[in-house]
C-alpha atoms as a PDB file:
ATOM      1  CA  UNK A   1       0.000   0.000   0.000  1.00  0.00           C
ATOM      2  CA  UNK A   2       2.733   2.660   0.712  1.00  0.00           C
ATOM      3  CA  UNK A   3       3.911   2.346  -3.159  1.00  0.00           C
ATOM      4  CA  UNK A   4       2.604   5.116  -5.145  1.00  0.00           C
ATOM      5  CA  UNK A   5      -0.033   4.288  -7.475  1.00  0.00           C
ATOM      6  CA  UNK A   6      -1.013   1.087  -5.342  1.00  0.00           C
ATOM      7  CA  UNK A   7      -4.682   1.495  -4.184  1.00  0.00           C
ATOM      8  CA  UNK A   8      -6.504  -1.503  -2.149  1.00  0.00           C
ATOM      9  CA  UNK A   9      -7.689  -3.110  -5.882  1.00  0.00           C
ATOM     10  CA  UNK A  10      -4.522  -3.026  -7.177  1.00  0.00           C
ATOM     11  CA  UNK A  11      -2.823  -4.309  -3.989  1.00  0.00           C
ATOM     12  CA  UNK A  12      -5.076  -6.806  -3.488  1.00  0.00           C
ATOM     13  CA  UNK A  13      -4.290  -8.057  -7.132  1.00  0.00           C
ATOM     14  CA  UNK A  14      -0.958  -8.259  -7.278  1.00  0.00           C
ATOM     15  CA  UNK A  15      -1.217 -10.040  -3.830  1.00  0.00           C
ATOM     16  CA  UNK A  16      -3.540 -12.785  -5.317  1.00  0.00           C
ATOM     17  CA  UNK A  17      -1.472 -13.018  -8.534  1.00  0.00           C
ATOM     18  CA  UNK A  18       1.898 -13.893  -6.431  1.00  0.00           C
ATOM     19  CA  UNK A  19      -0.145 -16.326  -4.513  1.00  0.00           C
ATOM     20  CA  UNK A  20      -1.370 -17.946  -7.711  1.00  0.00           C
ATOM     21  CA  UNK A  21       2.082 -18.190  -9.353  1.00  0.00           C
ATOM     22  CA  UNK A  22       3.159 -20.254  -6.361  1.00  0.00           C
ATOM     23  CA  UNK A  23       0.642 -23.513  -7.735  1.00  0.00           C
ATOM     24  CA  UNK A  24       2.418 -23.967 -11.067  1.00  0.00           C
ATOM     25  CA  UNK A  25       2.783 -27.379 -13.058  1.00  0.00           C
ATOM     26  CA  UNK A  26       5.909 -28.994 -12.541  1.00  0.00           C
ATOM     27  CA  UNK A  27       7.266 -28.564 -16.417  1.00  0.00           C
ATOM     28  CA  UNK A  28       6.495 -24.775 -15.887  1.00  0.00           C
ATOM     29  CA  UNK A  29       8.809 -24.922 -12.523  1.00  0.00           C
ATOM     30  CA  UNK A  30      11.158 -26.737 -13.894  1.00  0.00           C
ATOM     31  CA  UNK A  31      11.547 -24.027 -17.370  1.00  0.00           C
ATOM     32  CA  UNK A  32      11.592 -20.887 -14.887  1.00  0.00           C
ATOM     33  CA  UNK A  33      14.499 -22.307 -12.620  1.00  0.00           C
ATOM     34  CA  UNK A  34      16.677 -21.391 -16.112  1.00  0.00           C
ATOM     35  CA  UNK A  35      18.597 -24.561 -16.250  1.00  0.00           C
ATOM     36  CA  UNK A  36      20.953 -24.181 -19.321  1.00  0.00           C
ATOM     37  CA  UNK A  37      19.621 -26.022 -22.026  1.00  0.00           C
ATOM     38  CA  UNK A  38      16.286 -26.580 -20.352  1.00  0.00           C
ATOM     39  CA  UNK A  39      13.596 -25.287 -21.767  1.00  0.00           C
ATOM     40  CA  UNK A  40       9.483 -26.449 -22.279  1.00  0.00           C
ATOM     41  CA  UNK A  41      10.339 -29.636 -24.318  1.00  0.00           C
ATOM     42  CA  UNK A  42      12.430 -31.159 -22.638  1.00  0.00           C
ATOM     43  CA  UNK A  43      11.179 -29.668 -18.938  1.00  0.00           C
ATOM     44  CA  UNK A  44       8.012 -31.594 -19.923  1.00  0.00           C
ATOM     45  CA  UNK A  45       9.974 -35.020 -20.752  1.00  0.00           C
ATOM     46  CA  UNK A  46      11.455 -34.664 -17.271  1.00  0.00           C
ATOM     47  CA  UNK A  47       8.569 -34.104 -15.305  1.00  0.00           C
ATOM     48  CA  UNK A  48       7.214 -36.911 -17.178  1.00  0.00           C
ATOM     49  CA  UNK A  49       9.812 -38.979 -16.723  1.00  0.00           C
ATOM     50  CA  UNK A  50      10.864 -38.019 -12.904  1.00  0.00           C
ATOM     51  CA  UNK A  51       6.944 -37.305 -11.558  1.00  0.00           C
ATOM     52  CA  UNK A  52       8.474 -35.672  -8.199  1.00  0.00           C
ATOM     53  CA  UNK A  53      10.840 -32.583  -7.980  1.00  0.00           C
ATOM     54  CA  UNK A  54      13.401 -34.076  -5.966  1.00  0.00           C
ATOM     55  CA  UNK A  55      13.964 -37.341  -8.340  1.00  0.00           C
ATOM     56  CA  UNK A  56      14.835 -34.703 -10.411  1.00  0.00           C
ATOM     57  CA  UNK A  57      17.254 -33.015  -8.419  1.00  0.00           C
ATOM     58  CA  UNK A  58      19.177 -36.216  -7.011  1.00  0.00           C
ATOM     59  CA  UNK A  59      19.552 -37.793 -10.689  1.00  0.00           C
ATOM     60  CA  UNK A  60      22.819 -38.780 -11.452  1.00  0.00           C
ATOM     61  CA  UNK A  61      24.101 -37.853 -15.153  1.00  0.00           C
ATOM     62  CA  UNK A  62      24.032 -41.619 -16.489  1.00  0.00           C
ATOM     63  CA  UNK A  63      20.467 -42.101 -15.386  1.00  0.00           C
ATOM     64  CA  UNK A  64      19.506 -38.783 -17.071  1.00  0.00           C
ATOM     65  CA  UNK A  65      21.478 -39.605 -20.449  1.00  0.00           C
ATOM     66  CA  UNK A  66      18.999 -42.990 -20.508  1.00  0.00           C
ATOM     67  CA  UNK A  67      15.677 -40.327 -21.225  1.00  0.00           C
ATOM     68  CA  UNK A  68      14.695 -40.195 -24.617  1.00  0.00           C
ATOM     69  CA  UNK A  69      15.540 -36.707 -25.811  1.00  0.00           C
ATOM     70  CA  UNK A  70      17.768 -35.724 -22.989  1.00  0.00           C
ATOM     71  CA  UNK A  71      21.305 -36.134 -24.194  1.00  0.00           C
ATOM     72  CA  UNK A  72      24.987 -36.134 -22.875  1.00  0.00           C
ATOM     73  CA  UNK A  73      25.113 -32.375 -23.076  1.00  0.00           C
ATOM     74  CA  UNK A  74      21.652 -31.839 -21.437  1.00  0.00           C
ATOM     75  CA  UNK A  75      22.457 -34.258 -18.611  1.00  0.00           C
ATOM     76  CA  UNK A  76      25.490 -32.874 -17.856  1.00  0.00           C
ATOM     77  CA  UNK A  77      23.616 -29.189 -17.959  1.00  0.00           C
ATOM     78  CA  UNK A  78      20.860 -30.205 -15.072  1.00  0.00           C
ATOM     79  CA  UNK A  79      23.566 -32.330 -13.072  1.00  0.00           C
ATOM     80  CA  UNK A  80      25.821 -29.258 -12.867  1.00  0.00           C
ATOM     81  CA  UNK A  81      22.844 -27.150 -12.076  1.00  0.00           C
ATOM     82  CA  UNK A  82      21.275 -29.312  -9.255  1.00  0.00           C
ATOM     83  CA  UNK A  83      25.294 -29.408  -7.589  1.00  0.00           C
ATOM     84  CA  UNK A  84      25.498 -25.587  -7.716  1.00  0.00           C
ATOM     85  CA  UNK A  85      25.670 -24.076  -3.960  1.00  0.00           C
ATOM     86  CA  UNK A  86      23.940 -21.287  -5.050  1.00  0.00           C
ATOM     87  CA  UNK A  87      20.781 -23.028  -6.722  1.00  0.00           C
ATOM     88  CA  UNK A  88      20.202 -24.945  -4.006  1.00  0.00           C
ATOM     89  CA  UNK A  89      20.150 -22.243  -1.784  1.00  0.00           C
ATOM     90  CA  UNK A  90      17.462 -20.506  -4.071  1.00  0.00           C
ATOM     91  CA  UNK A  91      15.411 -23.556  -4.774  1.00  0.00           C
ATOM     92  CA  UNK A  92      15.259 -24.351  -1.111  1.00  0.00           C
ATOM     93  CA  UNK A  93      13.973 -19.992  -0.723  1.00  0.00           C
ATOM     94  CA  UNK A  94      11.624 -20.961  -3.194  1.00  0.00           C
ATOM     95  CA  UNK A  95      10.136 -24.037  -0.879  1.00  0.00           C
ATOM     96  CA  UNK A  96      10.670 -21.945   2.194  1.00  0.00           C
ATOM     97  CA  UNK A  97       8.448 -19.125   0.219  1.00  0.00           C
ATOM     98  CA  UNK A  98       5.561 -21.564  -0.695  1.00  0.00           C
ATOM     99  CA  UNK A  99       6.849 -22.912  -4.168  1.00  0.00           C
ATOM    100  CA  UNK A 100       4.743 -25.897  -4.498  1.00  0.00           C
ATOM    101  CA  UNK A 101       7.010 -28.696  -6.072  1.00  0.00           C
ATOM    102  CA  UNK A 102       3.984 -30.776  -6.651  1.00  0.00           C
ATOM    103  CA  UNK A 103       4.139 -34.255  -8.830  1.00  0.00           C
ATOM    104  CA  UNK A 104       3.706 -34.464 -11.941  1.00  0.00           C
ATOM    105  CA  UNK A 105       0.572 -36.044 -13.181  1.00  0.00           C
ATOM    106  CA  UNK A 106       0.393 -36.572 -16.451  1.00  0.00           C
ATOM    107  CA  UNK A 107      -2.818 -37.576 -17.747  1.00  0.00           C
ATOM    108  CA  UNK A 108      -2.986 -40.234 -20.506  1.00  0.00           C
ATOM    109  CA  UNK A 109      -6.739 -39.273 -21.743  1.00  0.00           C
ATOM    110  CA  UNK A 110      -6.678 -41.509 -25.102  1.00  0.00           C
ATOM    111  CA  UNK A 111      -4.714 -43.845 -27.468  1.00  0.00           C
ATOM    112  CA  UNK A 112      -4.996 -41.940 -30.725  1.00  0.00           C
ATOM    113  CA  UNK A 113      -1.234 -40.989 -30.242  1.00  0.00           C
ATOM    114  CA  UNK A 114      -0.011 -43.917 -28.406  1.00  0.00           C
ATOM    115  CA  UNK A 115       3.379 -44.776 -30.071  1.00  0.00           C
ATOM    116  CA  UNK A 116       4.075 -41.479 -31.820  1.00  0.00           C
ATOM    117  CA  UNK A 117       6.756 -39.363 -31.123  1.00  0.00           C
ATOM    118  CA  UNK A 118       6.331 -35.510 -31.906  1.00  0.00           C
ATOM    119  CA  UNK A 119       8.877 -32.443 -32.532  1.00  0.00           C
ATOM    120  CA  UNK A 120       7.098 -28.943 -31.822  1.00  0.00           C
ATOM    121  CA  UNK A 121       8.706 -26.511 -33.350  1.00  0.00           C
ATOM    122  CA  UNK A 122       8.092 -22.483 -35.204  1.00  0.00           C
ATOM    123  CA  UNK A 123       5.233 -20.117 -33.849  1.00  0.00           C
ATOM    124  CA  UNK A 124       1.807 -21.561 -33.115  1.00  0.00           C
ATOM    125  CA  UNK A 125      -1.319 -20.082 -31.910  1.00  0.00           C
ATOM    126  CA  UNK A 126      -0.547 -21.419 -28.578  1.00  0.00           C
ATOM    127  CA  UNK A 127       2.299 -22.299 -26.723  1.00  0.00           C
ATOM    128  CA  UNK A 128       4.154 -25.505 -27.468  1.00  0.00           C
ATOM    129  CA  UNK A 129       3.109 -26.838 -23.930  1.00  0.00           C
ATOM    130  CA  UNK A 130      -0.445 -26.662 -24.526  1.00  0.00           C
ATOM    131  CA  UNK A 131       0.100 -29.102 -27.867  1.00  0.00           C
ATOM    132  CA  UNK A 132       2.857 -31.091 -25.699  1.00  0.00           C
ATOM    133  CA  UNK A 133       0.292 -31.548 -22.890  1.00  0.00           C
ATOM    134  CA  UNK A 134      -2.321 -32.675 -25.940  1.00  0.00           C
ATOM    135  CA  UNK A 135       0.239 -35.231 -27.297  1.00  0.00           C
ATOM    136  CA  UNK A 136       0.475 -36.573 -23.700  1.00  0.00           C
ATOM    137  CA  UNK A 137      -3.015 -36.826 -22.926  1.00  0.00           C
ATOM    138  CA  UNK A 138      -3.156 -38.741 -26.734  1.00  0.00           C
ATOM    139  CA  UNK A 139      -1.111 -41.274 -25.540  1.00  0.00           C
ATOM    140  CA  UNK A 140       2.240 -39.709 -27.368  1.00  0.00           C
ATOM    141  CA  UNK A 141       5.658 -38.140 -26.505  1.00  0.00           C
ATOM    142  CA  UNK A 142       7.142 -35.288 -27.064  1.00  0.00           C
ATOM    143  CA  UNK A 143      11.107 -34.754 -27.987  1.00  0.00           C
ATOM    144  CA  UNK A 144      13.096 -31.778 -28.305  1.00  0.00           C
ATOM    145  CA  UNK A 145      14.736 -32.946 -31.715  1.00  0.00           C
ATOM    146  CA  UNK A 146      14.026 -34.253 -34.741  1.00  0.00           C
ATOM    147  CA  UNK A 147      15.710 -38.413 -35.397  1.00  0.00           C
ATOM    148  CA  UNK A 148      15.095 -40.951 -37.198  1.00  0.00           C
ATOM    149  CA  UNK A 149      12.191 -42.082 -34.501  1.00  0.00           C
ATOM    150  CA  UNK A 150      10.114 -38.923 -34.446  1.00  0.00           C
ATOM    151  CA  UNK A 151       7.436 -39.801 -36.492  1.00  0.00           C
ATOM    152  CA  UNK A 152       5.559 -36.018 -36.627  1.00  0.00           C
ATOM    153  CA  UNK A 153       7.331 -32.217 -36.503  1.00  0.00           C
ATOM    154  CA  UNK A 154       4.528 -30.032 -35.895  1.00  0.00           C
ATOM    155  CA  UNK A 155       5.346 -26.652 -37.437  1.00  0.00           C
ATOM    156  CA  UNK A 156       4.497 -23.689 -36.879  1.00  0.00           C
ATOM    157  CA  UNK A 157       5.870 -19.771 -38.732  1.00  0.00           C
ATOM    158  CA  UNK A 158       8.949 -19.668 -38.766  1.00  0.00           C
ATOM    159  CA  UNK A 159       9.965 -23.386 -37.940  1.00  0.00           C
ATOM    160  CA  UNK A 160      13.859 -23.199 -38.433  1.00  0.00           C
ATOM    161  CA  UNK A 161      16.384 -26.051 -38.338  1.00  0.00           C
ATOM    162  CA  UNK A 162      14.227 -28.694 -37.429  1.00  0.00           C
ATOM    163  CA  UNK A 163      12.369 -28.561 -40.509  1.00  0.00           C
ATOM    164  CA  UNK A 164      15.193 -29.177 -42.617  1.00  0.00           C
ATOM    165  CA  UNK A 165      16.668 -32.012 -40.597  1.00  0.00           C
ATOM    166  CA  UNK A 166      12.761 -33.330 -40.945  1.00  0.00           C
ATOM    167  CA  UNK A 167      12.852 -33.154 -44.802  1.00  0.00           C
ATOM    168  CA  UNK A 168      15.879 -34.894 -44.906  1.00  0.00           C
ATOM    169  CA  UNK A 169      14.998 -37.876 -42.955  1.00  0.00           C
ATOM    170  CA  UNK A 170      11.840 -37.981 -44.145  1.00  0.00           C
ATOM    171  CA  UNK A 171       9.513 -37.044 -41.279  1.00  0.00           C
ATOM    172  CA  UNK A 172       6.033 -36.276 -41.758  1.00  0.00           C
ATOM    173  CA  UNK A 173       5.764 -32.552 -41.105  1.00  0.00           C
ATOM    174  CA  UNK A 174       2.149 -31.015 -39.951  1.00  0.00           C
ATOM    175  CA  UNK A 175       0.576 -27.895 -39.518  1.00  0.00           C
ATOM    176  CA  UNK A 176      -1.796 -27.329 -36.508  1.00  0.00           C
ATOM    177  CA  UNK A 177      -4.976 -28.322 -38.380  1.00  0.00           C
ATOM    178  CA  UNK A 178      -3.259 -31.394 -39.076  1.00  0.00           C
ATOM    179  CA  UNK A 179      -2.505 -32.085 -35.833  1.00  0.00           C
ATOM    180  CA  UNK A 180      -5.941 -31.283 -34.991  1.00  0.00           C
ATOM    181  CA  UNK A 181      -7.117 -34.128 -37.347  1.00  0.00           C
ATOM    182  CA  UNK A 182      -5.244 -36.674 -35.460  1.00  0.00           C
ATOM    183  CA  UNK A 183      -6.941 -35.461 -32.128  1.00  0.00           C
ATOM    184  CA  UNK A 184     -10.390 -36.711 -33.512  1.00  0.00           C
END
């Protein structure tokens, strides 16, 4: 309230919008915590793969290498993160502050996708988690680059690298009404 401009409403808002942001999904968690290399992809194959926070944490970099889509440079990335002095000390601020470090559920809702793998990549009309989350509850996965396994990139503007590496190894690319399609 002493700020200027900061009446009851507004107070009273941004009060209720901090308390909010402490109840996020683990993926989201995991992206804002800025580990090198980390980002919604494969944050969403490690909640998915770890369910709990502190699995997480304690991996080692061997057991982290065995993930699909998490390789030796990624591993090494979140082991050297997790061992920093100074990101434990924040991450245990966090918990201290009310950070809920909730599991992971992630809720298989059909088989339409069962046994597909999917690359998101370019600028969608919504963010890559909300498709990721879709694949998921379809019974799919989601990597964070294109192989010989990945049997769909969904592309959006603008899709870069990936697109080309799809081309060449002959992975069916799809645009979001495609992917819509193989929702129904």
């Amino acid at each position: 309230m002493p700020l200027d401009l900061m009446a009851d409403k507004k107070a009273q808002n941004l009060l209720a919008a901090i308390e909010n942001s402490k109840n996020r999904e683990l993926p989201r968690i995991i992206v804002a915590l800025g580990i090198f290399g980390v980002g919604e992809t494969a944050a969403g194959i490690l909640a998915g793969h770890f369910r709990e926070f502190d699995a997480l944490a304690e991996a080692s970099e061997e057991e982290l290498k065995t993930i699909n889509g998490i390789g030796p440079i990624l591993a090494a990335s979140i082991v050297r993160y997790f061992a920093n002095n100074g990101n434990q000390t924040m991450i245990a601020r966090l918990k201290d502050a009310g950070v809920s470090f909730n599991p992971f559920i992630a809720g298989k809702k059909s088989d339409r996708l069962s046994g597909k793998t999917f690359v998101i990549t370019g600028t969608l009309s919504h963010p890559r988690d909300y498709y990721g989350k879709l694949i998921i509850e379809g019974g799919g996965k989601v990597v964070g680059s294109v192989s010989s396994k990945t049997d769909y990139l969904l592309a959006g503007e603008k899709p870069g690298s990936k697109l080309d590496k799809a081309k060449k190894l002959g992975v069916k690319i799809i645009a979001e009404e495609d992917f819509n399609k193989l929702l129904l």
